[in-house]
PDB file of N, CA and C in Angstrom:
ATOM      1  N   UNK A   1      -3.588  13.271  16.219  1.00  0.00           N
ATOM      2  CA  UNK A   1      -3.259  13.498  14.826  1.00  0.00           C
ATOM      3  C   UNK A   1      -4.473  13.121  13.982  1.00  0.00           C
ATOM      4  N   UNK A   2      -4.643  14.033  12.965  1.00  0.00           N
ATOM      5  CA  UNK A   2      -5.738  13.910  12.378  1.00  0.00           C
ATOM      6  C   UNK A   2      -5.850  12.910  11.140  1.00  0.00           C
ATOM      7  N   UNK A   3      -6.670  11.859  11.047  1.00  0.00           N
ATOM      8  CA  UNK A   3      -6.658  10.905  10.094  1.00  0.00           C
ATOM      9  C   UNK A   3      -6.642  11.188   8.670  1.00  0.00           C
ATOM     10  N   UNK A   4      -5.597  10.853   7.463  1.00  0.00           N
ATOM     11  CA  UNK A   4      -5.427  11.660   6.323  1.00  0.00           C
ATOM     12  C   UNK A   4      -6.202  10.766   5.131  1.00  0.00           C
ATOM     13  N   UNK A   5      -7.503  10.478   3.890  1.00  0.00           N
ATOM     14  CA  UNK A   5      -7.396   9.597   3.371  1.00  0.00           C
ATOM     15  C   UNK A   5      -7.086  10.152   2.540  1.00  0.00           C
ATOM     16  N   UNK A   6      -6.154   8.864   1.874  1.00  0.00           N
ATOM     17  CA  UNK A   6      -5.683   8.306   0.488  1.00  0.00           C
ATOM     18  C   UNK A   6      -6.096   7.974  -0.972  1.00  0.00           C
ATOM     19  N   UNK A   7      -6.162   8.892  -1.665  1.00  0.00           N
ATOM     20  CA  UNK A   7      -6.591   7.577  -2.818  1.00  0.00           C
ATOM     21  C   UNK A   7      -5.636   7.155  -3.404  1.00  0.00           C
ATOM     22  N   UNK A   8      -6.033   5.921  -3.624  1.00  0.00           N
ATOM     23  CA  UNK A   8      -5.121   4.806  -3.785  1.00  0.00           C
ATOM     24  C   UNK A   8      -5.010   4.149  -5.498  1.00  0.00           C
ATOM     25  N   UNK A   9      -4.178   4.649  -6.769  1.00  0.00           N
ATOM     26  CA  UNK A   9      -4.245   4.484  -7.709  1.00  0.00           C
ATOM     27  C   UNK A   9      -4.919   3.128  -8.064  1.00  0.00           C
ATOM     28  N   UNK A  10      -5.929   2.758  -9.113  1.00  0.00           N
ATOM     29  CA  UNK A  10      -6.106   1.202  -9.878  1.00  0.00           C
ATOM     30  C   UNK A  10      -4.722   0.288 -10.124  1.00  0.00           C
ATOM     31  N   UNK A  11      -3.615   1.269 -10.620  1.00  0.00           N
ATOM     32  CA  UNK A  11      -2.795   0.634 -11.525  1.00  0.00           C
ATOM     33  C   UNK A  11      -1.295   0.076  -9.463  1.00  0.00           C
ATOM     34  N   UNK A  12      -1.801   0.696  -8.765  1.00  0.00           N
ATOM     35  CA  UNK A  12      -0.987   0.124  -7.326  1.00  0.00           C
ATOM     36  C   UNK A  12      -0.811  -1.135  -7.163  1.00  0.00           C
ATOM     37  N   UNK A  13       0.060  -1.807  -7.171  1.00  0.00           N
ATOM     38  CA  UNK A  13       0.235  -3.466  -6.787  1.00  0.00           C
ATOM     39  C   UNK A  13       0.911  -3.379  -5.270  1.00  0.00           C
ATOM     40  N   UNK A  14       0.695  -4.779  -4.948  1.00  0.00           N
ATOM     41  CA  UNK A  14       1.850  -5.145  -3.853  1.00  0.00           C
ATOM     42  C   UNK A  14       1.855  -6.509  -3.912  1.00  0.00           C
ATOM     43  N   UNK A  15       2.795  -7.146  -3.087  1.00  0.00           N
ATOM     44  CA  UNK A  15       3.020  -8.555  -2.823  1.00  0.00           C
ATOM     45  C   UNK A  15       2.173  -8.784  -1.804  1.00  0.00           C
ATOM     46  N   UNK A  16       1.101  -9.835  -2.072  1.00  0.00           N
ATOM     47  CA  UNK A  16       0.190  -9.988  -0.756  1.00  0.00           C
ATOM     48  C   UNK A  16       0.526 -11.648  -0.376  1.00  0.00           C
ATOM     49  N   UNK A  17       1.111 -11.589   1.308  1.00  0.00           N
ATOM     50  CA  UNK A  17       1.418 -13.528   1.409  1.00  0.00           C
ATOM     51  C   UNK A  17       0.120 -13.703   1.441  1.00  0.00           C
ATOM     52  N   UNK A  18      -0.550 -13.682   1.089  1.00  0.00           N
ATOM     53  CA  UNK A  18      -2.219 -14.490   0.917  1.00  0.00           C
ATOM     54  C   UNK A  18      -2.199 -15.096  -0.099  1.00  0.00           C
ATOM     55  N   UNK A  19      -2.087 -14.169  -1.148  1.00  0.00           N
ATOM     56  CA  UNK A  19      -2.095 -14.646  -2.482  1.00  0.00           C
ATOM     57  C   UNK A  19      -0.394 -15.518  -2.703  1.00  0.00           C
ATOM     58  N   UNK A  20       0.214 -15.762  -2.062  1.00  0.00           N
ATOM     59  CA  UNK A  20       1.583 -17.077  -2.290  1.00  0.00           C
ATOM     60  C   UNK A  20       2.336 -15.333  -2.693  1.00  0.00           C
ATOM     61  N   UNK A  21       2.259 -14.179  -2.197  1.00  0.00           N
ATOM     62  CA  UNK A  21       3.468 -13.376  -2.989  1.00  0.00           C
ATOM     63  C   UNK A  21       2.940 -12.361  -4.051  1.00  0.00           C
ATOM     64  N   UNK A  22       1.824 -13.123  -5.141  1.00  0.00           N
ATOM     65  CA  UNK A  22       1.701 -12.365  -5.698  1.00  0.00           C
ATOM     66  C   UNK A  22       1.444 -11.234  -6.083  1.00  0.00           C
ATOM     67  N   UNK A  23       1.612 -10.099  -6.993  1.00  0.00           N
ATOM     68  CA  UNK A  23       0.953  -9.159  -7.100  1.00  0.00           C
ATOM     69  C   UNK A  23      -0.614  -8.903  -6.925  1.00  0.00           C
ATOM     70  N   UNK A  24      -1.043  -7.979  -6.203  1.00  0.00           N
ATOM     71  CA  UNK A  24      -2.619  -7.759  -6.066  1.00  0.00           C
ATOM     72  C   UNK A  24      -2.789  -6.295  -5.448  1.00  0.00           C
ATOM     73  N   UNK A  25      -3.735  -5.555  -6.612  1.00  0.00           N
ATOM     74  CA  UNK A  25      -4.178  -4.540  -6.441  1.00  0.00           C
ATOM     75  C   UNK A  25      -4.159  -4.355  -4.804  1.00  0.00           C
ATOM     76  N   UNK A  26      -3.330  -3.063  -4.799  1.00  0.00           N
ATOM     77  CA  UNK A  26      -3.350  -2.218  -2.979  1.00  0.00           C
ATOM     78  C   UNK A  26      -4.897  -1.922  -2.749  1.00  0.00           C
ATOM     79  N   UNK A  27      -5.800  -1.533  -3.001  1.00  0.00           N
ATOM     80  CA  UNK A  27      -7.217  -0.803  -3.142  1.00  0.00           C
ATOM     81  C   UNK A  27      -7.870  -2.130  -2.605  1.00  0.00           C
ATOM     82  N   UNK A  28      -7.554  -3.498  -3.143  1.00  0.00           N
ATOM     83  CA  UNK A  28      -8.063  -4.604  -2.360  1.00  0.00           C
ATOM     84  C   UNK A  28      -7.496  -5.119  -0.692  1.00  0.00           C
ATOM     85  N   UNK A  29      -6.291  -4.299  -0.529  1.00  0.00           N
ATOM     86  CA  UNK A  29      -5.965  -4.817   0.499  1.00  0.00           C
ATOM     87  C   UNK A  29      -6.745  -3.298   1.610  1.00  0.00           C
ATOM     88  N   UNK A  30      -7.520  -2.691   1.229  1.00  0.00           N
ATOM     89  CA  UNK A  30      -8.165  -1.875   2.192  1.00  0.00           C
ATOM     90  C   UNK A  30      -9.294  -2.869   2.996  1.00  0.00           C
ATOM     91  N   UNK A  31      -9.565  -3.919   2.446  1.00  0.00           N
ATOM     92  CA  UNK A  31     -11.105  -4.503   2.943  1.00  0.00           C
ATOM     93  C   UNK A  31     -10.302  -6.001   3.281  1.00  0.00           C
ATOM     94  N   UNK A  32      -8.676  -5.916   3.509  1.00  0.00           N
ATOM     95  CA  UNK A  32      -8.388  -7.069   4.117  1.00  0.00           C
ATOM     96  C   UNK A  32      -8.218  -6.756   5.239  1.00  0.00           C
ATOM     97  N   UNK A  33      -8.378  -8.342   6.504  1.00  0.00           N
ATOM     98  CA  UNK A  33      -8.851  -8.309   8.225  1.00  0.00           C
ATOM     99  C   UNK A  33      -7.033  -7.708   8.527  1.00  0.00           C
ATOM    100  N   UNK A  34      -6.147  -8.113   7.464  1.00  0.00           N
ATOM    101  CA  UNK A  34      -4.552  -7.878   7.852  1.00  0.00           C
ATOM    102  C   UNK A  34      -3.897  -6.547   7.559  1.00  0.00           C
ATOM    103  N   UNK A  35      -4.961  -5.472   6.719  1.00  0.00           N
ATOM    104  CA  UNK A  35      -4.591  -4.485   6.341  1.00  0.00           C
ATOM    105  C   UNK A  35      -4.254  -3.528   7.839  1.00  0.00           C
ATOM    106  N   UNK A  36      -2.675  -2.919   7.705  1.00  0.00           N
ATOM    107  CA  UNK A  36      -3.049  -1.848   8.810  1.00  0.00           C
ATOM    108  C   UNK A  36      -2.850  -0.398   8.507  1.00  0.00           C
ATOM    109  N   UNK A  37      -2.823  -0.245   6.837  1.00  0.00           N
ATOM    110  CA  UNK A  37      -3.049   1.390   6.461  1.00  0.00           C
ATOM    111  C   UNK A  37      -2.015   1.357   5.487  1.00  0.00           C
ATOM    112  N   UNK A  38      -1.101   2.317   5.337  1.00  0.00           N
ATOM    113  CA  UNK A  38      -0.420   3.036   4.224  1.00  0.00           C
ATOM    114  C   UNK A  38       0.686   3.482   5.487  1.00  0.00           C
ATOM    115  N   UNK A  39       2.114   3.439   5.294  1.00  0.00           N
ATOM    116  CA  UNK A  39       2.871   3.946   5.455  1.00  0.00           C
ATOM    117  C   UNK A  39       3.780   4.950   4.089  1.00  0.00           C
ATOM    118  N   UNK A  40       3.532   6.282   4.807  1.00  0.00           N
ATOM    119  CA  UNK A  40       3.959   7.530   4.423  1.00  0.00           C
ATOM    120  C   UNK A  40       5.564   7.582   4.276  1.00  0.00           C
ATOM    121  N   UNK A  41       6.497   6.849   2.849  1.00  0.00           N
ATOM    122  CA  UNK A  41       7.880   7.109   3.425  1.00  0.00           C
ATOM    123  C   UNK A  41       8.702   8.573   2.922  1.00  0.00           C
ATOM    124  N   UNK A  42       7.263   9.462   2.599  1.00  0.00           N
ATOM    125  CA  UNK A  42       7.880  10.938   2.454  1.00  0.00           C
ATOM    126  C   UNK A  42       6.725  12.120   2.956  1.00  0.00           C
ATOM    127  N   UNK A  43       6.716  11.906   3.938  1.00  0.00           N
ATOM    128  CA  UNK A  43       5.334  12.893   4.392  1.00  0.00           C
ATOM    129  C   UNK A  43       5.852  14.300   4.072  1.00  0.00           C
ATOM    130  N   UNK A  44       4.485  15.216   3.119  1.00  0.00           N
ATOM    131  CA  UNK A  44       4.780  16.196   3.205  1.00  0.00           C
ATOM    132  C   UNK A  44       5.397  16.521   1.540  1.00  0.00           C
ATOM    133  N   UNK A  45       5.882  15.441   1.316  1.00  0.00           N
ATOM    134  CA  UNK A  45       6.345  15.627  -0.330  1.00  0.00           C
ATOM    135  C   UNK A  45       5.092  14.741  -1.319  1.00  0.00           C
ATOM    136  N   UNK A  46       4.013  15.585  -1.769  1.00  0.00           N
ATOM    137  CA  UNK A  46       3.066  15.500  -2.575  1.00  0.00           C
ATOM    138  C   UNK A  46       3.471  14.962  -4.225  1.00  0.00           C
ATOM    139  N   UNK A  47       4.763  15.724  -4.363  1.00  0.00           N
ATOM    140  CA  UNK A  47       5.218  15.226  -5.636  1.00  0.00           C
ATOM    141  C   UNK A  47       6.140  14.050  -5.809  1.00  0.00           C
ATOM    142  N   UNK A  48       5.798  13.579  -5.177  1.00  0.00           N
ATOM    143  CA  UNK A  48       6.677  11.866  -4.879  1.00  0.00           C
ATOM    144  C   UNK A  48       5.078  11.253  -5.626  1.00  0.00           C
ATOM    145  N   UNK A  49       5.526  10.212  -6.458  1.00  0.00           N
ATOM    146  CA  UNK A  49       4.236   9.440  -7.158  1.00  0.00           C
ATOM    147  C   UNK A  49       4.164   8.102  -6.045  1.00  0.00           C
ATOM    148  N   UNK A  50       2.653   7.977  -5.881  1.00  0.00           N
ATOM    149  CA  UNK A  50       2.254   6.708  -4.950  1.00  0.00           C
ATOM    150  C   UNK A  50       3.597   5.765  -4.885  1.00  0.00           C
ATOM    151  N   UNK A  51       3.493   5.110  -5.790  1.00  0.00           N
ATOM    152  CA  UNK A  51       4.152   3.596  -5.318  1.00  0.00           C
ATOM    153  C   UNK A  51       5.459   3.900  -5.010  1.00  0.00           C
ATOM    154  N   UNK A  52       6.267   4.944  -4.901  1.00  0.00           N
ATOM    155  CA  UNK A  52       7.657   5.741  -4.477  1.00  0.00           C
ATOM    156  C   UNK A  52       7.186   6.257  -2.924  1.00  0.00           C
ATOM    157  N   UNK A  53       6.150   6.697  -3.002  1.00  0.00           N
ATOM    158  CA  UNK A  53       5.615   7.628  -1.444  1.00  0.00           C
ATOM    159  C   UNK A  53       5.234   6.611  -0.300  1.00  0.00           C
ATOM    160  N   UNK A  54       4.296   5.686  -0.227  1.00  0.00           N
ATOM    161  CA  UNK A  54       3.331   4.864   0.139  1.00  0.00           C
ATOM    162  C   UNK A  54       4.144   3.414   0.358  1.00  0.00           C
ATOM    163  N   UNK A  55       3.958   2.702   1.346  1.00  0.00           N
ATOM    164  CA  UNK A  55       4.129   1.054   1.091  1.00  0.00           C
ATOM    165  C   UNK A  55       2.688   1.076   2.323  1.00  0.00           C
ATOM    166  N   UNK A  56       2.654  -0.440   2.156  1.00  0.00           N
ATOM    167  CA  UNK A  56       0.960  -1.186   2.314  1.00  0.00           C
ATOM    168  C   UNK A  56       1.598  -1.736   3.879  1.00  0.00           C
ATOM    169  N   UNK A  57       1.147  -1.320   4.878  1.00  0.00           N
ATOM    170  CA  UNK A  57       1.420  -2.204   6.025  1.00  0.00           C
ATOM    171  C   UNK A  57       0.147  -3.089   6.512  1.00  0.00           C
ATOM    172  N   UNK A  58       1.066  -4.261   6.521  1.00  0.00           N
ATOM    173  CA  UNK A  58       0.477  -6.003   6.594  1.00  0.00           C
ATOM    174  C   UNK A  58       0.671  -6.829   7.508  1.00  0.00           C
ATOM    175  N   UNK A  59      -0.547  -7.013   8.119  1.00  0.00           N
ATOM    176  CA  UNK A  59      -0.116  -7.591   9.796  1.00  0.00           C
ATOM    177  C   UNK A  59      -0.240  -9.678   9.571  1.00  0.00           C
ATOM    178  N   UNK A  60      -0.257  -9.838   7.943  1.00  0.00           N
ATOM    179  CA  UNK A  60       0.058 -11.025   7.734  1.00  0.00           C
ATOM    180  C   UNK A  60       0.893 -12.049   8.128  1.00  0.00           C
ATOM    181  N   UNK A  61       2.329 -10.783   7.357  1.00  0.00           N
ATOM    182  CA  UNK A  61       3.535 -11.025   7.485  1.00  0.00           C
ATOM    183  C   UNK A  61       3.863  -9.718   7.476  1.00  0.00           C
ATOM    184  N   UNK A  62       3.935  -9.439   9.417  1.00  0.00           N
ATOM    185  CA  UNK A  62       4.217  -7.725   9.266  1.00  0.00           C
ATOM    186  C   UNK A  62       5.963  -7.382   8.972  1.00  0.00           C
ATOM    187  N   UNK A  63       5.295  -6.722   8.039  1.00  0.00           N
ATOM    188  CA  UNK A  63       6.264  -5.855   7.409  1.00  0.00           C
ATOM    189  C   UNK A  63       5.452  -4.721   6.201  1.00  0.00           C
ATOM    190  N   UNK A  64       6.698  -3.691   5.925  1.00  0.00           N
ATOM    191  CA  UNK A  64       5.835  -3.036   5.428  1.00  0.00           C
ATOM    192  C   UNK A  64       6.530  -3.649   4.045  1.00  0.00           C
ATOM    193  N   UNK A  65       4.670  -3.534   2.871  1.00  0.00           N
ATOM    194  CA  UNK A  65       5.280  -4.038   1.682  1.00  0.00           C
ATOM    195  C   UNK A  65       4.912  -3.343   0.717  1.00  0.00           C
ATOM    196  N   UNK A  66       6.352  -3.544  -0.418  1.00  0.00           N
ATOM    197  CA  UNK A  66       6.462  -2.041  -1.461  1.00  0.00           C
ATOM    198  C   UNK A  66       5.428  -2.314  -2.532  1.00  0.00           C
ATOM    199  N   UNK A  67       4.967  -0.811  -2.853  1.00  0.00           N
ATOM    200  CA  UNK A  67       3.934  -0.604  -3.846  1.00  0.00           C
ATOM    201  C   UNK A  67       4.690  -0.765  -5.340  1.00  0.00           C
ATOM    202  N   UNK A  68       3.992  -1.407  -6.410  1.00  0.00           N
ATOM    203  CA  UNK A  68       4.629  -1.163  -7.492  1.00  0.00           C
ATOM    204  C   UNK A  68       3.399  -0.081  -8.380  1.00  0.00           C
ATOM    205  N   UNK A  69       3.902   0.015  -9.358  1.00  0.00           N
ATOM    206  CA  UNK A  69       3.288   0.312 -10.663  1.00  0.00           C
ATOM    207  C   UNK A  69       2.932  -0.089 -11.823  1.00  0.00           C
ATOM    208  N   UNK A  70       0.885  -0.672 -12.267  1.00  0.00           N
ATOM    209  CA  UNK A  70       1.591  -1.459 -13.694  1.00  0.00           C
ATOM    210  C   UNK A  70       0.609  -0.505 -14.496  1.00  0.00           C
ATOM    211  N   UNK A  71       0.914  -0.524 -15.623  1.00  0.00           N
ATOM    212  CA  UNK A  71       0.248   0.159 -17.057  1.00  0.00           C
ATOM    213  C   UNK A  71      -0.672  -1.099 -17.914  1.00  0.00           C
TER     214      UNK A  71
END
């Protein structure tokens, strides 16, 4: 399967356990050692907006964790 990249909005958050939970830009968790990509929870539907489409998978505390949105 062919590798798909992402761009990954500024305004993307997630809960990172690094940071105790807090919110922190997704785009930073590309250059973390725990990052393991983007899980797709609508492949194929383009008109789904990031933080609805996408969660951040985290081999921290694996699980996959949800994207928000801030303005």
């Amino acid at each position: 399967m062919a590798k798909v990249e992402v761009g990954i909005p500024d305004s993307a958050r997630t809960r990172c356990p690094e940071a105790a939970f807090k919110l922190r830009q997704v785009i930073a968790c590309t250059t973390c050692p725990h990052f393991r990509g983007l899980s797709d929870r609508f492949p194929g539907h383009t008109d789904k907006a990031f933080a609805v489409r996408y969660a951040v998978l985290c081999a921290a505390e694996p699980a996959r964790r949800e994207v928000f949105e801030v303005e």
